[in-house]
PDB file of N, CA and C in Angstrom:
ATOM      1  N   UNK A   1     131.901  91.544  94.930  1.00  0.00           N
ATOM      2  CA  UNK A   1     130.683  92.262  94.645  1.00  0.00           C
ATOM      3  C   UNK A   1     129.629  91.982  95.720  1.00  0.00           C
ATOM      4  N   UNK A   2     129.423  90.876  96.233  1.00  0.00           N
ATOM      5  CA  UNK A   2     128.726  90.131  97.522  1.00  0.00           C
ATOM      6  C   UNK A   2     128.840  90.849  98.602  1.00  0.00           C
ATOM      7  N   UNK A   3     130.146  91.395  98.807  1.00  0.00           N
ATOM      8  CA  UNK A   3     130.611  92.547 100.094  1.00  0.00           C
ATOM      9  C   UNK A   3     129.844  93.595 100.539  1.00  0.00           C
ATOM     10  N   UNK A   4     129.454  94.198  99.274  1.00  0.00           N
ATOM     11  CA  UNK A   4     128.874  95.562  98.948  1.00  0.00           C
ATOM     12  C   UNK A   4     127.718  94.974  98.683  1.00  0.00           C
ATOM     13  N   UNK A   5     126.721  94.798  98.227  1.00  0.00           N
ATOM     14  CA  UNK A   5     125.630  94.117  97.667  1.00  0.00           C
ATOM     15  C   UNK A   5     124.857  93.839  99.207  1.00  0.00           C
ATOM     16  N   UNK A   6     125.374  93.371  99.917  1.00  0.00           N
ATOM     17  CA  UNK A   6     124.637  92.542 101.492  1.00  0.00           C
ATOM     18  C   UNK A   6     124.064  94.297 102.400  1.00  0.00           C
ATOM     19  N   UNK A   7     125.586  94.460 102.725  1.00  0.00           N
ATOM     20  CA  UNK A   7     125.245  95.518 103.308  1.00  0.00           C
ATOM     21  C   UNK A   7     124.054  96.761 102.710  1.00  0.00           C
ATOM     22  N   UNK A   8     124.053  96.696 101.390  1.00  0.00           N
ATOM     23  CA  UNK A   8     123.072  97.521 100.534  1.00  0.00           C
ATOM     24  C   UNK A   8     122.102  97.080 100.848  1.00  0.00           C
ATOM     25  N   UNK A   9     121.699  96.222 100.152  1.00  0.00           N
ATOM     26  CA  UNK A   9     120.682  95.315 100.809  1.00  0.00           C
ATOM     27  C   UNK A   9     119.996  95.520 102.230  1.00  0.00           C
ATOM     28  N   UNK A  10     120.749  95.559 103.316  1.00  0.00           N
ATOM     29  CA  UNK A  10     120.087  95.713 104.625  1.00  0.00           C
ATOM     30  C   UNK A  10     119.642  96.894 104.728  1.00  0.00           C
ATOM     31  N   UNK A  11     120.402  97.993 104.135  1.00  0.00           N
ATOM     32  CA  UNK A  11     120.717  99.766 104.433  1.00  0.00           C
ATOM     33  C   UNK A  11     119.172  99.755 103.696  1.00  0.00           C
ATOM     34  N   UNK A  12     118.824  99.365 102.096  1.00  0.00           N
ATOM     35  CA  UNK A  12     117.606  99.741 101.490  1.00  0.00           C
ATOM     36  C   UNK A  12     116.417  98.733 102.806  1.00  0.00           C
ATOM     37  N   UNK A  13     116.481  98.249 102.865  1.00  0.00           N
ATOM     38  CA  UNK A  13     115.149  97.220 103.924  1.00  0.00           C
ATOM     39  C   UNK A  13     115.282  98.136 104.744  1.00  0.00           C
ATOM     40  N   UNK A  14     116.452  98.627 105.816  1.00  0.00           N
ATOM     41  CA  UNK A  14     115.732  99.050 106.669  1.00  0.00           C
ATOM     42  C   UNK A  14     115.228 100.453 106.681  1.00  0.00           C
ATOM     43  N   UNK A  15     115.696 101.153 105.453  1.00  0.00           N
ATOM     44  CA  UNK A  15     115.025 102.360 105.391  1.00  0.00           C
ATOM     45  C   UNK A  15     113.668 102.026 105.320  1.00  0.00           C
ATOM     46  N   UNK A  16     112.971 101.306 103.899  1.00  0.00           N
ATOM     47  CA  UNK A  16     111.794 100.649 104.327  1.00  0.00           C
ATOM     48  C   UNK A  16     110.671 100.678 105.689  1.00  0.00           C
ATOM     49  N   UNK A  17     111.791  99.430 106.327  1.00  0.00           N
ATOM     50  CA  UNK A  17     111.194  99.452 107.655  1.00  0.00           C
ATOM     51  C   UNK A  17     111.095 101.227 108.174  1.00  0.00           C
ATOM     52  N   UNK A  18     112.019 101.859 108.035  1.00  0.00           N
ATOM     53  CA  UNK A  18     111.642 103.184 109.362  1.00  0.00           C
ATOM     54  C   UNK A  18     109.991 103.801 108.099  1.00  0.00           C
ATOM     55  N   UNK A  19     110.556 103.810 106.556  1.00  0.00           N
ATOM     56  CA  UNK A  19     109.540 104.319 106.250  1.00  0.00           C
ATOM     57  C   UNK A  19     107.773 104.099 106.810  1.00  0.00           C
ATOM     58  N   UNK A  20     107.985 102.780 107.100  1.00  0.00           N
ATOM     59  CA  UNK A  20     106.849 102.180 107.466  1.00  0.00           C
ATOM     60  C   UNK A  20     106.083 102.742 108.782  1.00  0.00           C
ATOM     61  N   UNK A  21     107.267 102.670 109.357  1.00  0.00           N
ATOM     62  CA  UNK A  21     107.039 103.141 111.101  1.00  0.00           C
ATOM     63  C   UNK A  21     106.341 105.063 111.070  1.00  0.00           C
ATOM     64  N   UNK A  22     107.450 105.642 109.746  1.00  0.00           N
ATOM     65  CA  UNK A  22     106.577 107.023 109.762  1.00  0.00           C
ATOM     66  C   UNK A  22     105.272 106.904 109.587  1.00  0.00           C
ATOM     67  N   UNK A  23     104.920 106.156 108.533  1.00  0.00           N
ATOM     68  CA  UNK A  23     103.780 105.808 107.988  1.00  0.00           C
ATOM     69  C   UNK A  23     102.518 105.618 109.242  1.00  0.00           C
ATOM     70  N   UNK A  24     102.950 104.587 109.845  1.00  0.00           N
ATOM     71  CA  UNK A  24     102.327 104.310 111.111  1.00  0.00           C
ATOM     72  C   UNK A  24     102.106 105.449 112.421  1.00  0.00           C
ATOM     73  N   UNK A  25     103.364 106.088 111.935  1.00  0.00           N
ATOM     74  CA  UNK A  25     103.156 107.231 113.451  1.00  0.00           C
ATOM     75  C   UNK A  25     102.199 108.325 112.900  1.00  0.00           C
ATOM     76  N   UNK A  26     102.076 108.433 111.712  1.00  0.00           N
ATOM     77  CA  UNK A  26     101.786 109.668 110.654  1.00  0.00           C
ATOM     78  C   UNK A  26     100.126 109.046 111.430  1.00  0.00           C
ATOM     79  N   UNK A  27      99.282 108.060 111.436  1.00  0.00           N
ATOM     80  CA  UNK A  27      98.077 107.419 111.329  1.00  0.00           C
ATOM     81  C   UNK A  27      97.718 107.741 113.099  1.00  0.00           C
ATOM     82  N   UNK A  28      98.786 107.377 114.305  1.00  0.00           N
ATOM     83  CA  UNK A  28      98.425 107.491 115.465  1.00  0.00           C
ATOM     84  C   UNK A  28      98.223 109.072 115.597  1.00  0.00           C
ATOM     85  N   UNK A  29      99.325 109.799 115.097  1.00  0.00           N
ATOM     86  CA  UNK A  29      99.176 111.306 115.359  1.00  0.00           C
ATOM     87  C   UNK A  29      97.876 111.921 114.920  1.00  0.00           C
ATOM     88  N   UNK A  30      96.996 111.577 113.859  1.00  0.00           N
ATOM     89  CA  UNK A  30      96.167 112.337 113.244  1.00  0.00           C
ATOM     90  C   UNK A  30      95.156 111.497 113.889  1.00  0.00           C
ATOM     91  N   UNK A  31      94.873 110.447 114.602  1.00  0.00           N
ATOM     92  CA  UNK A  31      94.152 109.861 115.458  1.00  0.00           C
ATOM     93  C   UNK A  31      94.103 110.963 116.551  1.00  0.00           C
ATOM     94  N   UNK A  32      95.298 111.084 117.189  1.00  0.00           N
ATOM     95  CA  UNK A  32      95.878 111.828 118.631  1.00  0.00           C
ATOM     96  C   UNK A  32      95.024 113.280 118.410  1.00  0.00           C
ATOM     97  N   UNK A  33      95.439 113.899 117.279  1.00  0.00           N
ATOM     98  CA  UNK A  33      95.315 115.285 117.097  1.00  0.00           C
ATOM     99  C   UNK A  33      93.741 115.273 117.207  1.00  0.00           C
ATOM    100  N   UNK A  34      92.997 114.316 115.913  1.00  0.00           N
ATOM    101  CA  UNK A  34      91.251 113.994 116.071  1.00  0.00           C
ATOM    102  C   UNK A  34      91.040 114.222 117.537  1.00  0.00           C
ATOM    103  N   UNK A  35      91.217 113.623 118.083  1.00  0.00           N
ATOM    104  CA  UNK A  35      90.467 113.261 119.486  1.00  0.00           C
ATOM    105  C   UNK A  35      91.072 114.541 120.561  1.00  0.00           C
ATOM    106  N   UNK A  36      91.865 115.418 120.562  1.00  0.00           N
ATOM    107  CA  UNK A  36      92.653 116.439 121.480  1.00  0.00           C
ATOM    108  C   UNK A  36      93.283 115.794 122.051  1.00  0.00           C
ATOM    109  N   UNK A  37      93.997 114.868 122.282  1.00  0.00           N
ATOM    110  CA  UNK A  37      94.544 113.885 123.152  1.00  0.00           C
ATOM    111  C   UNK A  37      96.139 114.662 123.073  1.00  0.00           C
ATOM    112  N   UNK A  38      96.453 115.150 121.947  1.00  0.00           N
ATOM    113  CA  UNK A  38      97.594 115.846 122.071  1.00  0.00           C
ATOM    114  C   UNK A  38      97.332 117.884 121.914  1.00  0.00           C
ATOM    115  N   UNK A  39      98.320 118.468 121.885  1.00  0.00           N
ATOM    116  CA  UNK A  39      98.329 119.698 121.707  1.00  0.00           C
ATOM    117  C   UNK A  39      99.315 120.104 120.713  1.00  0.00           C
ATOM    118  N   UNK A  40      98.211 120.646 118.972  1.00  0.00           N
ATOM    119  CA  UNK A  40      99.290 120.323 118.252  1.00  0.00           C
ATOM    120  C   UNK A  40      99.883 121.644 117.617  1.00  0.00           C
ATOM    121  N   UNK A  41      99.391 123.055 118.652  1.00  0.00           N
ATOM    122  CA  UNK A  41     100.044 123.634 118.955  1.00  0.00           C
ATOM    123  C   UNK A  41     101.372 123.670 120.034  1.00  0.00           C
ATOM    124  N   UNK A  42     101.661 122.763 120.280  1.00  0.00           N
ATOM    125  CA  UNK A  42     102.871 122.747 121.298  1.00  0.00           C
ATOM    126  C   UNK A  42     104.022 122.739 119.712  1.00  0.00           C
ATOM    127  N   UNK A  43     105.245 123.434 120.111  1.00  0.00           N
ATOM    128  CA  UNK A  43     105.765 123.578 118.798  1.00  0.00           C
ATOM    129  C   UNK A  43     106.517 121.992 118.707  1.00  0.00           C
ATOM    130  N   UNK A  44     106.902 121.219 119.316  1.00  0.00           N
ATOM    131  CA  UNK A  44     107.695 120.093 119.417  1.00  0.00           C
ATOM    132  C   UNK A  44     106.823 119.182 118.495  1.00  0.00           C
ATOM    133  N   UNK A  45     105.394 118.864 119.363  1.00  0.00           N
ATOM    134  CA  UNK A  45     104.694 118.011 118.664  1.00  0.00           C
ATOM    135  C   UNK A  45     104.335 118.524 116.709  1.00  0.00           C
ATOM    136  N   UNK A  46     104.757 119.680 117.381  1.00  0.00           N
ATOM    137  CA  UNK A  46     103.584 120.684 115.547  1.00  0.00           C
ATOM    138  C   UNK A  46     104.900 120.057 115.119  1.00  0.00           C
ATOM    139  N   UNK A  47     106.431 119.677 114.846  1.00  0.00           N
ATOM    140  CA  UNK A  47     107.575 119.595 114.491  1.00  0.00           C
ATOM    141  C   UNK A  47     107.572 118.062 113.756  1.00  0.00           C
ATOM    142  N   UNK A  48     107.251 117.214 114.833  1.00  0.00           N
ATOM    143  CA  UNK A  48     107.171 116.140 114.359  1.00  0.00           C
ATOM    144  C   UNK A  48     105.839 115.651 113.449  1.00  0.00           C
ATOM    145  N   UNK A  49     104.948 116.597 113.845  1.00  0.00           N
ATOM    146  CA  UNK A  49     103.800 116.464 112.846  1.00  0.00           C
ATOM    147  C   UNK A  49     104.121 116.770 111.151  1.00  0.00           C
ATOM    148  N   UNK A  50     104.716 117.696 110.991  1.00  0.00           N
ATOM    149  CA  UNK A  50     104.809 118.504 109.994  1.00  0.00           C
ATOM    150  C   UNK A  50     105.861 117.463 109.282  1.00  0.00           C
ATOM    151  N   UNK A  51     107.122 116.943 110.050  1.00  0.00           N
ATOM    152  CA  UNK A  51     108.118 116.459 109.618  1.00  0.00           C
ATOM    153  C   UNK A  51     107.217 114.664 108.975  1.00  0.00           C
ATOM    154  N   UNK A  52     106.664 114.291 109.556  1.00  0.00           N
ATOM    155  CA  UNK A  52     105.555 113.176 109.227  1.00  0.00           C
ATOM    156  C   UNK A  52     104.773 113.487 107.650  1.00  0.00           C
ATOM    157  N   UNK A  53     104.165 114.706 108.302  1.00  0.00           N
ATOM    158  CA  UNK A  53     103.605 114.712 106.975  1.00  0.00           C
ATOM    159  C   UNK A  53     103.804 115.468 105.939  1.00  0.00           C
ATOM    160  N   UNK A  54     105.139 115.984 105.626  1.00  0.00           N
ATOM    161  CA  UNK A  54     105.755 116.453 104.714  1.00  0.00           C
ATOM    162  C   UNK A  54     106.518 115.074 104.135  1.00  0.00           C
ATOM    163  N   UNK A  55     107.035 113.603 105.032  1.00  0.00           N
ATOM    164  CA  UNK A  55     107.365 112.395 104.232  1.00  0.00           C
ATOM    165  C   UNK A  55     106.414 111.733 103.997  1.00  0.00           C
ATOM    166  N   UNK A  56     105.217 111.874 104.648  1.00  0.00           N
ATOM    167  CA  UNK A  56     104.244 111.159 103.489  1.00  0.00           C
ATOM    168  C   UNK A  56     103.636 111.207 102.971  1.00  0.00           C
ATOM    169  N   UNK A  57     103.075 112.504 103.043  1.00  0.00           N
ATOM    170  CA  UNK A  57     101.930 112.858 101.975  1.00  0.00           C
ATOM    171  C   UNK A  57     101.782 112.537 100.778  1.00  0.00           C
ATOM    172  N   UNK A  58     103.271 112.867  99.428  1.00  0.00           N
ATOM    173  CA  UNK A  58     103.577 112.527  98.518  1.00  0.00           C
ATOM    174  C   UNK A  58     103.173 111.433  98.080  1.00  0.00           C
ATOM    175  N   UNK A  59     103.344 110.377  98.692  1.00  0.00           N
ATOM    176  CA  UNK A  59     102.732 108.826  98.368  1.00  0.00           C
ATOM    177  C   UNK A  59     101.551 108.751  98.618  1.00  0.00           C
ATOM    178  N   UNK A  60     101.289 108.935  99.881  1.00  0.00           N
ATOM    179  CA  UNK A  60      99.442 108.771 100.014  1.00  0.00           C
ATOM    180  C   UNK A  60      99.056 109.631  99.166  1.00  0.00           C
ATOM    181  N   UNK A  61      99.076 111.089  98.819  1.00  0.00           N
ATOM    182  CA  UNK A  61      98.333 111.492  97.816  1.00  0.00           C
ATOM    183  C   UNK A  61      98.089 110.689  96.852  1.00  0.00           C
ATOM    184  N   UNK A  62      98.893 110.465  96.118  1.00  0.00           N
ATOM    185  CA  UNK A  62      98.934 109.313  94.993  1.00  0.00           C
ATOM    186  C   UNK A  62      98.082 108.152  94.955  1.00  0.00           C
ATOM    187  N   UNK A  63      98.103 107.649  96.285  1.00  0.00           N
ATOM    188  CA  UNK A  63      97.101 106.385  96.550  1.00  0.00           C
ATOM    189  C   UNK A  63      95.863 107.098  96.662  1.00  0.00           C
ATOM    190  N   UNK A  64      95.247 107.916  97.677  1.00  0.00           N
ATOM    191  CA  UNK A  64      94.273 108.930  97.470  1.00  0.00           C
ATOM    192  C   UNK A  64      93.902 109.278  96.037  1.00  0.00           C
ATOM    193  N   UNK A  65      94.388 109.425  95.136  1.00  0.00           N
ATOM    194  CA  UNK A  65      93.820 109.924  93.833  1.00  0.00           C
ATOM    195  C   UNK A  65      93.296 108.374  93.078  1.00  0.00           C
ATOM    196  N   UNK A  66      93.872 107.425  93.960  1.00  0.00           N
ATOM    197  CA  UNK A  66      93.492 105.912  93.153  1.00  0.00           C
ATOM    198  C   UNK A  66      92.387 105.285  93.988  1.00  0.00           C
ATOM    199  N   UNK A  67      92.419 105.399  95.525  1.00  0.00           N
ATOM    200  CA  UNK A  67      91.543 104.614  96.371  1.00  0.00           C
ATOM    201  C   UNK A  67      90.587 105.971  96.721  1.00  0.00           C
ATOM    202  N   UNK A  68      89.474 106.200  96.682  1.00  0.00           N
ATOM    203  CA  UNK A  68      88.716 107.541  97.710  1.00  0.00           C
ATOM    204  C   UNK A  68      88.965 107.141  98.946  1.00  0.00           C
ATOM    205  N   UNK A  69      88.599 108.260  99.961  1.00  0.00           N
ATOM    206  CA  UNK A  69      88.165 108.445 101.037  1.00  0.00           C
ATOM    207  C   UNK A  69      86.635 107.670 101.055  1.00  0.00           C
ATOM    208  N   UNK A  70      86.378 106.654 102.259  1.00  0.00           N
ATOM    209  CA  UNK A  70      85.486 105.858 102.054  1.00  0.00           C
ATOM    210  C   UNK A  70      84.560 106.111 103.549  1.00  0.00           C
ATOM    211  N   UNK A  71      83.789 106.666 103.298  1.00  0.00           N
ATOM    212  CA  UNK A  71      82.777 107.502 104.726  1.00  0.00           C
ATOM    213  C   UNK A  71      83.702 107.742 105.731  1.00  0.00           C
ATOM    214  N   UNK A  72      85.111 108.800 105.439  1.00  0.00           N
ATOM    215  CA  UNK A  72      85.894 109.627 106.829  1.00  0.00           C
ATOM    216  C   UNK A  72      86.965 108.752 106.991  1.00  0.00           C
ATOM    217  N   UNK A  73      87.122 107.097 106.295  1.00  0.00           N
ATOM    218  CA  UNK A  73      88.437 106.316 106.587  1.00  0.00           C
ATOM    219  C   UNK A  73      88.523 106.148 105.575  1.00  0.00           C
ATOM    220  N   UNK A  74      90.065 106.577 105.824  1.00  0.00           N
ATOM    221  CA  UNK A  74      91.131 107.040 104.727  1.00  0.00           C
ATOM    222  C   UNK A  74      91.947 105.274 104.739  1.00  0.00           C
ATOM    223  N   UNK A  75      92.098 104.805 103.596  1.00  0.00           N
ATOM    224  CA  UNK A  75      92.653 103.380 103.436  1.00  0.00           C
ATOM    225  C   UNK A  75      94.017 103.672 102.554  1.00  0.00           C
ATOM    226  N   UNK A  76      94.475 104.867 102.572  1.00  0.00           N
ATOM    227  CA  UNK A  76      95.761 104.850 101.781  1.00  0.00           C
ATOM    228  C   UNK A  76      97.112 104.609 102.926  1.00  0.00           C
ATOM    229  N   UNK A  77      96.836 105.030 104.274  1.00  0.00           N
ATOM    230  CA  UNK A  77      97.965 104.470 105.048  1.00  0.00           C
ATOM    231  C   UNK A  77      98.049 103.128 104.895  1.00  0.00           C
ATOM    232  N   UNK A  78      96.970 102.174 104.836  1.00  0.00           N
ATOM    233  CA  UNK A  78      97.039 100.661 104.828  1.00  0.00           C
ATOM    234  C   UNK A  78      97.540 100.516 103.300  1.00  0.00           C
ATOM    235  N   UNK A  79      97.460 101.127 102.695  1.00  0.00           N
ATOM    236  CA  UNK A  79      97.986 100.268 101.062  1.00  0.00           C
ATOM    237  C   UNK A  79      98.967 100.631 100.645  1.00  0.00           C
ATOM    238  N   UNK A  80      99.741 101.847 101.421  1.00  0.00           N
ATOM    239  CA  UNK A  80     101.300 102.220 101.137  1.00  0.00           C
ATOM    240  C   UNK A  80     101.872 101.117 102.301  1.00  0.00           C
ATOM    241  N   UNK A  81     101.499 100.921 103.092  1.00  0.00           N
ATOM    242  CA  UNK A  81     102.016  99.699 104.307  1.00  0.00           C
ATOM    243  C   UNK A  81     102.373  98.262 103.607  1.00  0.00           C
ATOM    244  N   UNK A  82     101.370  98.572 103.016  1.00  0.00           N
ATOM    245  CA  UNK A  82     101.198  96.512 102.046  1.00  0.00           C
ATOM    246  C   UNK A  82     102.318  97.136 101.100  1.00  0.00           C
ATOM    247  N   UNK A  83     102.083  98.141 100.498  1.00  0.00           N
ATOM    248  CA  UNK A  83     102.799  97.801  99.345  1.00  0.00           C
ATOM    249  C   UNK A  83     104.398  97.964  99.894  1.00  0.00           C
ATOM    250  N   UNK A  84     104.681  98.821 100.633  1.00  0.00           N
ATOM    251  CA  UNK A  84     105.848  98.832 101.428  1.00  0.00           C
ATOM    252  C   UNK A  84     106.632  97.083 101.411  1.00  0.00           C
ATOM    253  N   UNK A  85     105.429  96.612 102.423  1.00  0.00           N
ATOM    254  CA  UNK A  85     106.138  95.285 102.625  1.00  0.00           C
ATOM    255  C   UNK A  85     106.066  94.471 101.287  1.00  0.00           C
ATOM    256  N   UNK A  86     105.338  94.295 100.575  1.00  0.00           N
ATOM    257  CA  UNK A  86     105.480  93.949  99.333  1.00  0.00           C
ATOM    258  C   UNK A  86     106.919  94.219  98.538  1.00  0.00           C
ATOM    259  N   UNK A  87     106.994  95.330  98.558  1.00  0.00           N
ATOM    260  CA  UNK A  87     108.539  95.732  97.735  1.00  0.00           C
ATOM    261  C   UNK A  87     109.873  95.208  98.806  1.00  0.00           C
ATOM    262  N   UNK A  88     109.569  95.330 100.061  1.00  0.00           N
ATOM    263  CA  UNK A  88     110.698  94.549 100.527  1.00  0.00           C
ATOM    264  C   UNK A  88     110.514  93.536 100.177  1.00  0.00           C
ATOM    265  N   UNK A  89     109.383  92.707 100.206  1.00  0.00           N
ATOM    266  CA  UNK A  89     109.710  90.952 100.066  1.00  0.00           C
ATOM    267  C   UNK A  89     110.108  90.660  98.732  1.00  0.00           C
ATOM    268  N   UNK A  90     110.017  91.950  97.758  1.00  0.00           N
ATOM    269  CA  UNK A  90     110.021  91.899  96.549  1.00  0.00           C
ATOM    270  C   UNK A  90     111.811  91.231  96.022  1.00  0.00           C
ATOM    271  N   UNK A  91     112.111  92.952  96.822  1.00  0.00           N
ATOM    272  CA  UNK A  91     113.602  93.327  96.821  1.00  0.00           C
ATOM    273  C   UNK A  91     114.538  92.063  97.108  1.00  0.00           C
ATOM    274  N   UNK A  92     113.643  91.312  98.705  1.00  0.00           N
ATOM    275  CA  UNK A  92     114.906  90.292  99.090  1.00  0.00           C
ATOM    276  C   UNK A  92     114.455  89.527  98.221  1.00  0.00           C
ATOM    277  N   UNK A  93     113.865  88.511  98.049  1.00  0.00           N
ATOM    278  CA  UNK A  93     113.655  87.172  96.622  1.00  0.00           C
ATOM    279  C   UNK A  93     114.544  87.579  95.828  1.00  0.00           C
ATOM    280  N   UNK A  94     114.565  88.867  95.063  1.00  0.00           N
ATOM    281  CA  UNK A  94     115.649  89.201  93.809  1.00  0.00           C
ATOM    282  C   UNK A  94     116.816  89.500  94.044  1.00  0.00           C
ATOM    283  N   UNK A  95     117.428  89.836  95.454  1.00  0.00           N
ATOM    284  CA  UNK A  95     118.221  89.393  95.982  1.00  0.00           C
ATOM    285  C   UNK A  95     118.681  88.133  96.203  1.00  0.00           C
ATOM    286  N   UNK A  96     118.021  87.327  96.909  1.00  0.00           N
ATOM    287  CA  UNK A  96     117.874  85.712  97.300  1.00  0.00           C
ATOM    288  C   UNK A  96     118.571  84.985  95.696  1.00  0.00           C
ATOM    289  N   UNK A  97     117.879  85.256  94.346  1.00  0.00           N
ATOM    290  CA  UNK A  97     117.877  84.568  93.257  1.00  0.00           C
ATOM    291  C   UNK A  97     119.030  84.756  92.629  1.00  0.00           C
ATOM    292  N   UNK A  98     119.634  85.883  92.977  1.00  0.00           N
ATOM    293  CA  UNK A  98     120.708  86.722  91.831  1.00  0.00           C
ATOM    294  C   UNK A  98     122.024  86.721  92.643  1.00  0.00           C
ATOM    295  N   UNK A  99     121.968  86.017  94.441  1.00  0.00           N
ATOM    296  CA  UNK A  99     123.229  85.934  94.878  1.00  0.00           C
ATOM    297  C   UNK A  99     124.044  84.705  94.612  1.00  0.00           C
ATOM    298  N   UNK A 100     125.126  84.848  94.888  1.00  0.00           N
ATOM    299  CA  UNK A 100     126.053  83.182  94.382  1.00  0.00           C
ATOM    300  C   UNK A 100     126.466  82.592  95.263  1.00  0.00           C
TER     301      UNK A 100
END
């Protein structure tokens, strides 16, 4: 059962981790886009924009309906981040406790 269980284990963390990284790119892009620094009519960038924030919106909304918008900074990328890492450290401990 240990066989299967490990490898699971890594496969759920590191989805995690990439979730995180969208999370993070989702925050530079809408920085990028603010400032014109990118063109988000170019269809490549509009691609990866869209693909960003069609995976995260869902959650930040959610945090958004719990935390406001606080004078133009938005604090729900930072508290899906914590809680992100939170549930991994969660995940491995109950892992850690329940292996033999």
């Amino acid at each position: 059962m240990d066989v299967f269980i490990g490898p699971f284990l890594k496969l759920l963390l590191t989805i995690i981790d990439l979730y995180i990284w969208v999370v993070i790119i989702g925050v530079v892009l809408s920085w990028l886009s603010m400032f014109n620094v990118i063109n988000t009519s170019n269809r490549f960038v509009y691609m990866i924009n869209d693909f960003v924030y069609r995976a995260t919106e869902p959650a930040l909304r959610r945090i958004r309906n719990v935390i406001p918008v606080l004078g133009g900074f938005d604090l729900s990328p930072i508290v899906l981040v914590l809680g992100l890492i939170l549930t991994k450290d969660i995940i491995f401990r109950i892992f850690i406790k329940f292996s033999f």
